[in-house]
Protein backbone atom coordinates (compact mmCIF):
# COMPACT_ATOMS: atom_id res chain seq x y z
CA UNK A 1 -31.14 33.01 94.40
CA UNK A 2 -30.56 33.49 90.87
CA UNK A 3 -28.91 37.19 90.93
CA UNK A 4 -28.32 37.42 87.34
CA UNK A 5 -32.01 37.17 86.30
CA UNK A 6 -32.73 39.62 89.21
CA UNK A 7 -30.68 41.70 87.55
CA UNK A 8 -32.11 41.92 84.49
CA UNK A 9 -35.27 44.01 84.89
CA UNK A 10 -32.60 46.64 86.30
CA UNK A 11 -30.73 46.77 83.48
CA UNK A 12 -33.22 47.40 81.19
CA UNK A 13 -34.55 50.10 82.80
CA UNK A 14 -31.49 51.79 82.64
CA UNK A 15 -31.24 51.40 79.29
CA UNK A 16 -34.69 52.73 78.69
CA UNK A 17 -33.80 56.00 80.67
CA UNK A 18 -30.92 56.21 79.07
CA UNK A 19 -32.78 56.57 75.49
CA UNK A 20 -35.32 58.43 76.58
CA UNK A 21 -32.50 61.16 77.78
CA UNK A 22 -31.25 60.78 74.42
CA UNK A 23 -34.53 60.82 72.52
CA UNK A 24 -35.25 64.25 74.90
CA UNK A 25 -32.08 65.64 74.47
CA UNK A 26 -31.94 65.43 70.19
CA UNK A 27 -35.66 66.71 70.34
CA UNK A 28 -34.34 69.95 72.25
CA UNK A 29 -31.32 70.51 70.48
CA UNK A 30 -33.72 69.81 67.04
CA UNK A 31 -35.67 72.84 68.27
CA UNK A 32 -32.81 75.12 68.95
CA UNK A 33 -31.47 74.41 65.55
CA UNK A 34 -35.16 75.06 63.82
CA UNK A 35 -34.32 78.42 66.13
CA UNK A 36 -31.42 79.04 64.57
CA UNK A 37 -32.09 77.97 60.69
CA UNK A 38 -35.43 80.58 60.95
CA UNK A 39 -33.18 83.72 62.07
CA UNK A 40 -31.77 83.18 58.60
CA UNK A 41 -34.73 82.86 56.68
CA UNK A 42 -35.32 86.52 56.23
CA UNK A 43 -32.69 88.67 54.31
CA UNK A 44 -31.49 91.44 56.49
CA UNK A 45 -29.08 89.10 58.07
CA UNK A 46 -27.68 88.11 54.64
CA UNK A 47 -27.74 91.84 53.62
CA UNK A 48 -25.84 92.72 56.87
CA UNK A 49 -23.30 89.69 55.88
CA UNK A 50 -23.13 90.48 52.33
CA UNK A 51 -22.30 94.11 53.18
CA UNK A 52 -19.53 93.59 55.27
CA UNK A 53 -17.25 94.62 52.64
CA UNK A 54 -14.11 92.83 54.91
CA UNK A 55 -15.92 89.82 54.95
CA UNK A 56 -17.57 89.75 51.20
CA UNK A 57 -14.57 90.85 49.52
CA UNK A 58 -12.19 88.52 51.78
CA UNK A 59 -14.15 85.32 50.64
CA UNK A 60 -14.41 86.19 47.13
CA UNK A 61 -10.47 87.35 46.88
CA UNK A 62 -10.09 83.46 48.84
CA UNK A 63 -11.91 81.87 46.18
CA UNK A 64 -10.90 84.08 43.30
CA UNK A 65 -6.66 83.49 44.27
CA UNK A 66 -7.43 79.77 44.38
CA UNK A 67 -9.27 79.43 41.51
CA UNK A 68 -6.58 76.03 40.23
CA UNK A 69 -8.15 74.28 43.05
CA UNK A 70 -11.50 74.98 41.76
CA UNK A 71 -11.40 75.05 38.30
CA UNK A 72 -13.95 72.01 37.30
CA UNK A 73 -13.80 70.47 40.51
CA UNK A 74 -16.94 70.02 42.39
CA UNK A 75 -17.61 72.20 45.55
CA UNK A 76 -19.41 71.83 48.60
CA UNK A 77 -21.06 75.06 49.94
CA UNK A 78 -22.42 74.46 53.77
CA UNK A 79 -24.57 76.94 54.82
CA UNK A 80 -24.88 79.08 51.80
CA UNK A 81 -27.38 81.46 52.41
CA UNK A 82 -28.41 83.40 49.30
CA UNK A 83 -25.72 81.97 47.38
CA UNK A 84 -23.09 84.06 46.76
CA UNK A 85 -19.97 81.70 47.93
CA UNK A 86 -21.52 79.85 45.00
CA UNK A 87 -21.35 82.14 42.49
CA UNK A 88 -18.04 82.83 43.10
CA UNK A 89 -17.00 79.43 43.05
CA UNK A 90 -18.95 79.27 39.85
CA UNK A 91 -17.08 82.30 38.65
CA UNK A 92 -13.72 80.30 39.19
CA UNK A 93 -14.93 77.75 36.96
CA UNK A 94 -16.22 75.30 39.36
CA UNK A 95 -17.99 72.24 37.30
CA UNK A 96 -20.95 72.07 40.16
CA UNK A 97 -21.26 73.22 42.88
CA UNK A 98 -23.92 72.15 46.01
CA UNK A 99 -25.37 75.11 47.80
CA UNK A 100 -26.54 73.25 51.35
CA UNK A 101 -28.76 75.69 52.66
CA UNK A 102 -31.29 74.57 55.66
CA UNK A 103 -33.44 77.97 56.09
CA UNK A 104 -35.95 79.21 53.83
CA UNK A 105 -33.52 81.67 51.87
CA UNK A 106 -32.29 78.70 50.13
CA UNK A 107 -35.79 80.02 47.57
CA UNK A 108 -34.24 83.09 46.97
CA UNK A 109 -31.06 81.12 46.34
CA UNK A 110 -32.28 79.09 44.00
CA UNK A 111 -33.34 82.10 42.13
CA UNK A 112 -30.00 83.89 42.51
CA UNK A 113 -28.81 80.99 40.79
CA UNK A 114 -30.98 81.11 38.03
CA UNK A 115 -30.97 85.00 37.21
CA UNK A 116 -27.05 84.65 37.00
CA UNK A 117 -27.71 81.70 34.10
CA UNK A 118 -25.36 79.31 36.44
CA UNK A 119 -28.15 76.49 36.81
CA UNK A 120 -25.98 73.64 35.35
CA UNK A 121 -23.04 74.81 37.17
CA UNK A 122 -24.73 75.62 41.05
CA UNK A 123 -27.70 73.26 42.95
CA UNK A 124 -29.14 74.28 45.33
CA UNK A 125 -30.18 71.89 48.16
CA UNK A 126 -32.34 73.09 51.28
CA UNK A 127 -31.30 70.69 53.78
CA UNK A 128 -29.42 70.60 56.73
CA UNK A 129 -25.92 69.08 55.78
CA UNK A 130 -26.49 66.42 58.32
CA UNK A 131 -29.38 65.13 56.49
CA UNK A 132 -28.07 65.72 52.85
CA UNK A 133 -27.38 62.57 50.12
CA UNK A 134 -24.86 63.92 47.64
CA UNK A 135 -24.03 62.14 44.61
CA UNK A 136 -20.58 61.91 44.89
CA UNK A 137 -17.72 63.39 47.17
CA UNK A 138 -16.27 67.13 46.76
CA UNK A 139 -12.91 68.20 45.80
CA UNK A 140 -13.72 72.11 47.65
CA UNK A 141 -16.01 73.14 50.57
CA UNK A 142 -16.39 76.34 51.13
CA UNK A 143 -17.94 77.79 54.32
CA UNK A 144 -18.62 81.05 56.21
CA UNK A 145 -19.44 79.32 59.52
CA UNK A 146 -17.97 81.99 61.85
CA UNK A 147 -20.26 83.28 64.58
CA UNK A 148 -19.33 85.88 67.39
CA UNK A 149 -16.62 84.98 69.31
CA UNK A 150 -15.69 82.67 66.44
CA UNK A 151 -17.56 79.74 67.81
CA UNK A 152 -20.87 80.99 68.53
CA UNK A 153 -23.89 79.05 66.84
CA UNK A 154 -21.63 75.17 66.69
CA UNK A 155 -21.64 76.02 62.84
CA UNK A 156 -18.26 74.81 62.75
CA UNK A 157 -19.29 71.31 64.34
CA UNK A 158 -21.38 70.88 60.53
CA UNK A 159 -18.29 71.85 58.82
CA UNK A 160 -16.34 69.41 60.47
CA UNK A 161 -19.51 66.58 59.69
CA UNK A 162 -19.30 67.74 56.15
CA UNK A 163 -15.58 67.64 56.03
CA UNK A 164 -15.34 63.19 57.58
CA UNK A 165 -18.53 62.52 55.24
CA UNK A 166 -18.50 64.85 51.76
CA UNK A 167 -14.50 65.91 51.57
CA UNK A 168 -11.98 64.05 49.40
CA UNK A 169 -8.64 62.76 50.47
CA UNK A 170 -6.37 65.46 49.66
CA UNK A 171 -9.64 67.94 49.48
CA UNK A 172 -9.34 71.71 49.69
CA UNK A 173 -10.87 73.73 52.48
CA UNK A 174 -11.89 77.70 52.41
CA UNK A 175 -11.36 78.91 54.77
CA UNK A 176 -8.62 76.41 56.32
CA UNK A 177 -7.21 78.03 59.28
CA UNK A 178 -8.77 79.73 62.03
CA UNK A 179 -7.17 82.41 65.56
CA UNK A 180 -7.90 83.53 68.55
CA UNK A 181 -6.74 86.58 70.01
CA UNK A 182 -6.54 88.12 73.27
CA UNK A 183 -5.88 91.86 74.80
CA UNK A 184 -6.83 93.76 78.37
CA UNK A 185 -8.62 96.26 77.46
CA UNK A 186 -9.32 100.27 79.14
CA UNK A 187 -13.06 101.03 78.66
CA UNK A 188 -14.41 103.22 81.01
CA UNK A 189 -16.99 104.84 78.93
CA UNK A 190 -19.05 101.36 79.46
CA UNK A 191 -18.65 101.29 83.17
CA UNK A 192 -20.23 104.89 83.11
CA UNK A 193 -23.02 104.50 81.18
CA UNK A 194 -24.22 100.57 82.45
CA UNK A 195 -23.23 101.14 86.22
CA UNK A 196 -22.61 104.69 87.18
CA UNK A 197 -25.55 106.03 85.30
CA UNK A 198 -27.94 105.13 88.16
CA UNK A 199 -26.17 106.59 90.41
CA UNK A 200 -27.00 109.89 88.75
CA UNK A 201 -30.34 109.43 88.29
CA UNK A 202 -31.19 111.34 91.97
CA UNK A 203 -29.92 114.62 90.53
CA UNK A 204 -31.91 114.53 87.73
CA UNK A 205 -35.39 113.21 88.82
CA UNK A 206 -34.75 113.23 92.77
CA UNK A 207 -35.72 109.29 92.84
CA UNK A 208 -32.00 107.70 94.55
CA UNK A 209 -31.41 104.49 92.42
CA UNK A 210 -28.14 104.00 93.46
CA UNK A 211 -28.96 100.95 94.87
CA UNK A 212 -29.06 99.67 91.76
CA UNK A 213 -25.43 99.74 90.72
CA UNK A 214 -24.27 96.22 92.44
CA UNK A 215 -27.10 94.81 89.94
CA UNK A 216 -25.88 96.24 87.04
CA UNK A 217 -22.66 95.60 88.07
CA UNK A 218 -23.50 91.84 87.98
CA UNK A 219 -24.94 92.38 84.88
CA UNK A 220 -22.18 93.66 83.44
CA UNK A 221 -19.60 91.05 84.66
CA UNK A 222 -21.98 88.15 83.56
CA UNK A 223 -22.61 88.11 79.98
CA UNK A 224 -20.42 88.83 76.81
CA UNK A 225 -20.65 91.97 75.04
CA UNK A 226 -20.15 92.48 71.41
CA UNK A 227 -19.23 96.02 70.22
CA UNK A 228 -16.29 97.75 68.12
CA UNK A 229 -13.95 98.74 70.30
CA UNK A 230 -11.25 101.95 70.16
CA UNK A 231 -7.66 100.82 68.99
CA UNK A 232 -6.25 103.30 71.49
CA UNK A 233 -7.91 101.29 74.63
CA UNK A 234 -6.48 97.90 73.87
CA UNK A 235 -3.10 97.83 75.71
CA UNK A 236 -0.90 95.18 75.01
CA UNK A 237 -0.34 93.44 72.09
CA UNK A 238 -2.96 91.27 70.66
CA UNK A 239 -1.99 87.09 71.96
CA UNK A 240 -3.09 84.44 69.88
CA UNK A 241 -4.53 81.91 72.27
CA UNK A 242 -5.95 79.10 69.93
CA UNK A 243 -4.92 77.85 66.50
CA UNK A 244 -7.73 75.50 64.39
CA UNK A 245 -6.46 73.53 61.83
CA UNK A 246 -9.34 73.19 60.09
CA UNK A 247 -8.21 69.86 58.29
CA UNK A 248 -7.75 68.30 61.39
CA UNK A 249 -9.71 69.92 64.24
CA UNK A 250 -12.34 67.02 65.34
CA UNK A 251 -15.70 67.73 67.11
CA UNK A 252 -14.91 66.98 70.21
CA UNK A 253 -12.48 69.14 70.47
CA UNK A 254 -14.77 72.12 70.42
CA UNK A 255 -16.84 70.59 73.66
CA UNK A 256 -13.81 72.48 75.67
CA UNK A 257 -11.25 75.01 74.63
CA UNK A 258 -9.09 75.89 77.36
CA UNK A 259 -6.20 77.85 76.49
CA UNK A 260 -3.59 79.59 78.41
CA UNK A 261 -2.32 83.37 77.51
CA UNK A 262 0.03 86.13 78.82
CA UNK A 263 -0.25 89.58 77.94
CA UNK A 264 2.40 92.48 78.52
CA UNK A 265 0.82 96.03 78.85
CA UNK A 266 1.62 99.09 77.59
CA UNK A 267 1.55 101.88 80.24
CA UNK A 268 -0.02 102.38 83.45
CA UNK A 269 -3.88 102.36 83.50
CA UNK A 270 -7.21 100.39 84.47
CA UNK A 271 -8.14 97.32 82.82
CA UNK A 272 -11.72 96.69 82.64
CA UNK A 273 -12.15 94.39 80.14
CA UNK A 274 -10.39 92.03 77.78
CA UNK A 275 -11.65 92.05 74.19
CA UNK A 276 -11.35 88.44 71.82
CA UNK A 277 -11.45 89.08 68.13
CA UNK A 278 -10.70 86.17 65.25
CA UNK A 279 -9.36 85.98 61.90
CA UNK A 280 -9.43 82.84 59.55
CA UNK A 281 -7.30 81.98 56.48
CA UNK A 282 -7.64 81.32 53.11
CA UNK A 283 -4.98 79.18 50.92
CA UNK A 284 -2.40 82.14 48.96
CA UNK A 285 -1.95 84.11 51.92
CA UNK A 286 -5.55 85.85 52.08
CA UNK A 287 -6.78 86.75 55.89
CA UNK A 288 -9.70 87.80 56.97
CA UNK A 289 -9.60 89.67 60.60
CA UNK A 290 -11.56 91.15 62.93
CA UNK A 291 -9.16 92.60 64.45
CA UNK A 292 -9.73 95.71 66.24
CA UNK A 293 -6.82 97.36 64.09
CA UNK A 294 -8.52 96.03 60.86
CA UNK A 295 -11.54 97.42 59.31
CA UNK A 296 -14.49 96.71 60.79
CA UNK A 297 -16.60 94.04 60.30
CA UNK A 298 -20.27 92.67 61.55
CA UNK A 299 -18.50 90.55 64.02
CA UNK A 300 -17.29 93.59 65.48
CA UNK A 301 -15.14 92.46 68.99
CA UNK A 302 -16.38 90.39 72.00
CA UNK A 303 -16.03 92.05 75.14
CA UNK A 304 -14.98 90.54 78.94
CA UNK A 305 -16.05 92.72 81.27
CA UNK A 306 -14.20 92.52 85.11
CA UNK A 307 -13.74 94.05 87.87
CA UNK A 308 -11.45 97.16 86.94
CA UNK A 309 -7.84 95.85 88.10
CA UNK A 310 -5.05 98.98 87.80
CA UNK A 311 -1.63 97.98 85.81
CA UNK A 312 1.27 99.92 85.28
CA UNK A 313 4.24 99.40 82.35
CA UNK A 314 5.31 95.82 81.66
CA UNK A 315 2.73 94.54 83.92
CA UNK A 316 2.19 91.10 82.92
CA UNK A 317 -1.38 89.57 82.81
CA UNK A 318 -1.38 85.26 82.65
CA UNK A 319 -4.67 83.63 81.99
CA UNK A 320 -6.57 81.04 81.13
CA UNK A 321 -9.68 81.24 79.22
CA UNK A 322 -12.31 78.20 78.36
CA UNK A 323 -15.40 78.34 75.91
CA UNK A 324 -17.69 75.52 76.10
CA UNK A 325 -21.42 75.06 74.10
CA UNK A 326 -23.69 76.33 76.71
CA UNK A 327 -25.64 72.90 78.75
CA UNK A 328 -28.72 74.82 77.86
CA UNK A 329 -28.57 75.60 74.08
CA UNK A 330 -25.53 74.25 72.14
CA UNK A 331 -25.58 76.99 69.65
CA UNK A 332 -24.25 79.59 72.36
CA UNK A 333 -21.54 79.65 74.82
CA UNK A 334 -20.20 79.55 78.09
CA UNK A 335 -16.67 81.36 78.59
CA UNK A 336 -14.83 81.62 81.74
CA UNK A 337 -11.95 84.17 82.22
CA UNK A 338 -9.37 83.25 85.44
CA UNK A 339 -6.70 85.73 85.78
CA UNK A 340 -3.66 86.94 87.19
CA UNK A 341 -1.76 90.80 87.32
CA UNK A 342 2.04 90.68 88.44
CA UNK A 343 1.41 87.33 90.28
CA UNK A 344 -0.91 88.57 92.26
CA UNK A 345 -4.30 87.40 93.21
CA UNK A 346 -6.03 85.41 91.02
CA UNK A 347 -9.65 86.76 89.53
CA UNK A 348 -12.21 84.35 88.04
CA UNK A 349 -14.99 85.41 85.77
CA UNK A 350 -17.75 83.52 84.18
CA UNK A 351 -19.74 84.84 81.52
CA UNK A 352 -22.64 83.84 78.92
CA UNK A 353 -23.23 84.18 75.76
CA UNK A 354 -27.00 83.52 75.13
CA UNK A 355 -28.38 87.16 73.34
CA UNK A 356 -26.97 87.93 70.30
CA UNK A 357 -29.36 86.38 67.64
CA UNK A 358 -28.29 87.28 64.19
């Protein structure tokens, strides 16, 4: 019996199921991505990002302070919206500078460019960066790829693409550092308005809803909130959980974070959430946080929601936390939360990330 040729026909249909997966899977993630690139085409987003004062001012001070690295050198702008990483760069003295921009906004872009009389310093290139053919390689790239929770929308995977394929050796990037940070968190205010508001609704309209709390309570617990959150209710200090070096950070290294973190609170109280926040770095000592004892910013915080767990002085909270790109869309996340108070019983929490379109 000749097993080997028997063998055959098996082995080719495995590999054609195997392709066709693959072929599937890039057509979905091609869709998401069209998703994403059209909630940019339209400019309140930009308007929103561009009037974030923290976050406009930050970049341009990042740019501005490192203007030796920039001065006619050529500069690699990934995801540049309606330009204005550009212009600064091209206010630093930049000798060119490609503006990647995938949406449609890279129109107005192009005319941002043009108004400003910067033409034969800035291009502007509507492409997605994976499918771009530059000239030559870049001495800069600058990028504002940060997304709630830091890594929400994968833009930092097409940094990291641009980075292996566009970057010189001893390149310069801006930003070039990137935290995480951690805190427990007293927020009762939420709880009361999500969950405890339907138990009141039998006073007012006489209609008991109170069966409806458990639901909302799920709701709650299950997917990430982003708001601004009081100073005053974050009790502990702030732990940094994960460090990206952005000159060395690879992509696959962003298909798990897990990082471990202990947190030593203030006084005694409820905890009943723990809020992330971010900051990234620019070369010369220039930070830009969103930080809930910073000014504000569009990010605002990310919220955990949990089952409220009482603490008292010194208590100490150890944790682990992992963020993964969702299995259903790789633009949003997946985060779970396992905890312990005092070496006590541990808590797990899983949470999604899936609603917050820019």
């Amino acid at each position: 019996m000749d097993t080997e040729n028997n063998c055959e026909p098996d082995l080719k249909r495995k590999r054609e199921d195997t392709e066709e997966r693959r072929r599937e899977v890039q057509k979905i993630r091609t869709k998401h991505d069209n998703e994403y690139f059209k909630c940019y085409a339209g400019l309140d987003i930009h308007r929103e990002m561009i009037g974030d004062s923290s976050r406009t001012f930050a970049y341009r001070k990042g740019i501005l302070n490192n203007y030796s690295s920039l001065y006619q050198k050529t500069v690699l702008d990934v995801g540049a919206g309606t330009g204005i990483l550009s212009m600064f760069c091209a206010q630093a003295g930049a000798k060119r500078v490609y503006a990647i921009e995938a949406s449609d906004v890279a129109e107005v872009a192009k005319k941002v460019v043009s108004s400003n009389g910067v033409d034969h310093q800035v291009e502007v290139i509507q492409s997605r960066v994976e499918d771009v053919d530059l000239p030559e390689k870049v001495d800069v790239i600058v990028s504002e790829w940060m997304g709630y929770m830091l890594l929400y929308e994968s833009m930092l995977q097409t940094v990291i693409y641009a980075r292996d394929k566009w970057l010189k050796k001893d390149g310069v990037l801006l930003p070039e550092k990137a935290r995480m940070f951690i805190a427990p968190l007293t927020d009762p205010d939420e709880s009361l308005e999500r969950v405890e508001f339907w138990k009141m609704v039998k006073d007012n309209f006489h209609v008991d809803m109170s069966c409806v709390v458990e639901f909302a309570k799920a709701e709650l617990y299950k997917h990430i909130t982003v708001k601004t959150v009081d100073v005053e209710n974050v009790i502990s200090r702030g732990t940094c959980f994960l460090e990206l070096d952005l000159y060395t950070v690879k992509s696959e290294d962003l298909q798990s974070v897990e990082e471990d973190f202990v947190c030593c609170c203030y006084g005694h109280g409820k905890v009943h959430a723990f809020v992330v926040w971010f900051s990234v770095e620019f070369p010369r000592d220039v930070i830009l946080s969103t930080s809930p004892y910073d000014s504000e910013t569009h990010w605002q915080q990310t919220v955990l929601y949990i089952n409220p767990v009482d603490v008292k002085q010194d208590s100490v909270i150890k944790g682990t936390i992992t963020i993964n790109p969702s299995a259903e869309h790789h633009r949003m996340l997946d985060v779970e939360l396992a905890f312990t108070v005092d070496g006590k019983q541990r808590r797990k929490q899983v949470y999604r990330m899936n609603d917050y379109s820019p």
